[in-house]
C-alpha atoms as a PDB file:
ATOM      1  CA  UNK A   1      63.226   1.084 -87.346  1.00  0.00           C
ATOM      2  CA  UNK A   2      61.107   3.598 -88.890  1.00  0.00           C
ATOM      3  CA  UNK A   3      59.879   6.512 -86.506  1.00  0.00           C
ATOM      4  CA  UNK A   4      57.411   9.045 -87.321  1.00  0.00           C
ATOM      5  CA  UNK A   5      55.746  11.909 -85.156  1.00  0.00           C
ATOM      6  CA  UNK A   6      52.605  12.140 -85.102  1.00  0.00           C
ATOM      7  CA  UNK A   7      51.481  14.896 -83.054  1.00  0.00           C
ATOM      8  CA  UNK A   8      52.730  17.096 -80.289  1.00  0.00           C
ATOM      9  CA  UNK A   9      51.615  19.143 -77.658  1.00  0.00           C
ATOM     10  CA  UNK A  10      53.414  21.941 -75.902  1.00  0.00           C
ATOM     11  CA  UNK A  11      52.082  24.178 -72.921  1.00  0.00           C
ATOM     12  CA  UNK A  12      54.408  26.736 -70.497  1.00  0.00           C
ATOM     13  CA  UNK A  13      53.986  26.183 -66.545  1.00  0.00           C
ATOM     14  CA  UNK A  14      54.107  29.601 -65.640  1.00  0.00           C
ATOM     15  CA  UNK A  15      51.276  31.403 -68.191  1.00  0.00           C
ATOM     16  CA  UNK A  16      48.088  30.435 -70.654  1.00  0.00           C
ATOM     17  CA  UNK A  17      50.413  29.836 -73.146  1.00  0.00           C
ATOM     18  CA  UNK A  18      49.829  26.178 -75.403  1.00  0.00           C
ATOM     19  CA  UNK A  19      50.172  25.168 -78.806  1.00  0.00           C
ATOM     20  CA  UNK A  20      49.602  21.579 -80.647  1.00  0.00           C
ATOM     21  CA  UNK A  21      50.869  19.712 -83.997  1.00  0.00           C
ATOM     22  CA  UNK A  22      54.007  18.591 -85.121  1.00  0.00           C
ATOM     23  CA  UNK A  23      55.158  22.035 -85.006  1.00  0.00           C
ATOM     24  CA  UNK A  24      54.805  22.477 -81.124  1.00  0.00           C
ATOM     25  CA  UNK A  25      58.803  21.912 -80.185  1.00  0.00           C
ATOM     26  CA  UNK A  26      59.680  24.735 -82.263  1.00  0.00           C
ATOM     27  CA  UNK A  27      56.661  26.941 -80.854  1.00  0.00           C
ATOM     28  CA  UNK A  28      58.443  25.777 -77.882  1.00  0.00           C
ATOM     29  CA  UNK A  29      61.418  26.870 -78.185  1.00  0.00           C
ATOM     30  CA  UNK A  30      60.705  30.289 -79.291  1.00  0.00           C
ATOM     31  CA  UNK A  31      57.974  30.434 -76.259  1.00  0.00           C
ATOM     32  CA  UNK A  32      60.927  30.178 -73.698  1.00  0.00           C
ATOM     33  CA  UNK A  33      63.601  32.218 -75.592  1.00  0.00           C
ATOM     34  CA  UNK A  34      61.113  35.295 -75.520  1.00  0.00           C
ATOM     35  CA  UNK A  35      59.823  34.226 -71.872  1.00  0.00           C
ATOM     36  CA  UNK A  36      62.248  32.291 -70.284  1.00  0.00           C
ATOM     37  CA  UNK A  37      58.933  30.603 -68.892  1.00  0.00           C
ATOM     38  CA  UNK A  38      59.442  26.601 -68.086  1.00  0.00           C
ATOM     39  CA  UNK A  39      57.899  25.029 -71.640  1.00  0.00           C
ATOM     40  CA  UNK A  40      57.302  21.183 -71.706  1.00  0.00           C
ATOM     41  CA  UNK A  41      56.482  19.323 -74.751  1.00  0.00           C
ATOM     42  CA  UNK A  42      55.293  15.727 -75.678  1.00  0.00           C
ATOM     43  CA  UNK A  43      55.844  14.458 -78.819  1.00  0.00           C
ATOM     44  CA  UNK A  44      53.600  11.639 -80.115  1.00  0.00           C
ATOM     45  CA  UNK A  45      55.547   9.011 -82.290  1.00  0.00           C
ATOM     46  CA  UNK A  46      55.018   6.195 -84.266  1.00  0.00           C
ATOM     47  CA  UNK A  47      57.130   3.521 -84.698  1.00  0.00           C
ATOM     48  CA  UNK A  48      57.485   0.615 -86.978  1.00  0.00           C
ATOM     49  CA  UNK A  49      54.718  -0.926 -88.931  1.00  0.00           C
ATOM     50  CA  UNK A  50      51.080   0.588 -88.578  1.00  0.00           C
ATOM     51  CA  UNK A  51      49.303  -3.317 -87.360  1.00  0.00           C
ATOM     52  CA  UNK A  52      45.444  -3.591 -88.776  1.00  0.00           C
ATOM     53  CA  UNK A  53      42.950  -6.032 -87.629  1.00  0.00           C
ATOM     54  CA  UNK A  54      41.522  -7.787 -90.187  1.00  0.00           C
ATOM     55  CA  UNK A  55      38.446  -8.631 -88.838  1.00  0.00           C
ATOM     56  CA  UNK A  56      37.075  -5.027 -87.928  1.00  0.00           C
ATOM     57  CA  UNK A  57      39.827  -3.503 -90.347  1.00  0.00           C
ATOM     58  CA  UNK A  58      40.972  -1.289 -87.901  1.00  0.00           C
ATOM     59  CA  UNK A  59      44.302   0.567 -87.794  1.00  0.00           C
ATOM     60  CA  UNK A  60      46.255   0.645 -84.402  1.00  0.00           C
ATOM     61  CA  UNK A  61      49.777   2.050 -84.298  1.00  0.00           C
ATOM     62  CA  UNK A  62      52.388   1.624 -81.561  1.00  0.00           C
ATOM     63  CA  UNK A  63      52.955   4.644 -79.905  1.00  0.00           C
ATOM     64  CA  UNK A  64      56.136   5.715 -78.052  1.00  0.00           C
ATOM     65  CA  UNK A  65      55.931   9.169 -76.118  1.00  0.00           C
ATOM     66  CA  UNK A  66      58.881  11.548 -75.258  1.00  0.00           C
ATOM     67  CA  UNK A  67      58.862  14.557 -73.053  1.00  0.00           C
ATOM     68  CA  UNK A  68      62.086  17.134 -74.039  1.00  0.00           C
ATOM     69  CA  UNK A  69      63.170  19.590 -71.325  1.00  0.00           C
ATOM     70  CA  UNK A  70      64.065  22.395 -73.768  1.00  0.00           C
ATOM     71  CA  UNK A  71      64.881  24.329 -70.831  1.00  0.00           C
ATOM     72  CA  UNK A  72      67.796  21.745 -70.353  1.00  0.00           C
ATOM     73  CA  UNK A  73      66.922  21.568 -66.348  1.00  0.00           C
ATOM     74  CA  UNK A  74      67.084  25.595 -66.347  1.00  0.00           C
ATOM     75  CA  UNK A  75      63.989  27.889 -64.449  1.00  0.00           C
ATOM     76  CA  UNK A  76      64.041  31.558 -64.181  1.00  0.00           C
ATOM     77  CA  UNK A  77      63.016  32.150 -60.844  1.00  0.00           C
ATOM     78  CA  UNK A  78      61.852  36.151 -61.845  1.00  0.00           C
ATOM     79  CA  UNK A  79      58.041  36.218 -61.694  1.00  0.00           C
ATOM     80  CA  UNK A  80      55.721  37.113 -64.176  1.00  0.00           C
END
């Protein structure tokens, strides 16, 4: 089955720091190797056929979200 991302958002718990688009894991990442700040992201998939309605000609896609733990479970309990 065909997946496709769509979007993505990634913000950090512990400053102001956010970013969005399909680049926002790899923000990510760097964000918590230079901070070791807790970073979550949400990816925004697609998946499948996009379905239309014919009578209003609409497009709605299925959307599947995942949230990654870069941190892999791991804080850094130093403050800011």
């Amino acid at each position: 089955m065909d997946m496709r991302l769509t979007n993505g958002n990634a913000w950090c718990e512990r400053c102001d720091w956010k970013t969005n688009g399909k680049n926002s894991m790899a923000n990510a990442s760097i964000h918590y190797r230079r901070t070791l700040h807790l970073v979550h992201v949400e990816l925004h998939y697609t998946q499948g056929s996009i379905l239309t309605n014919k009578m209003t000609q609409s497009v709605q896609p299925k959307l599947t979200q995942f949230n990654v733990d870069i941190s892999n479970g791991k804080e850094n309990n130093e403050s800011n």
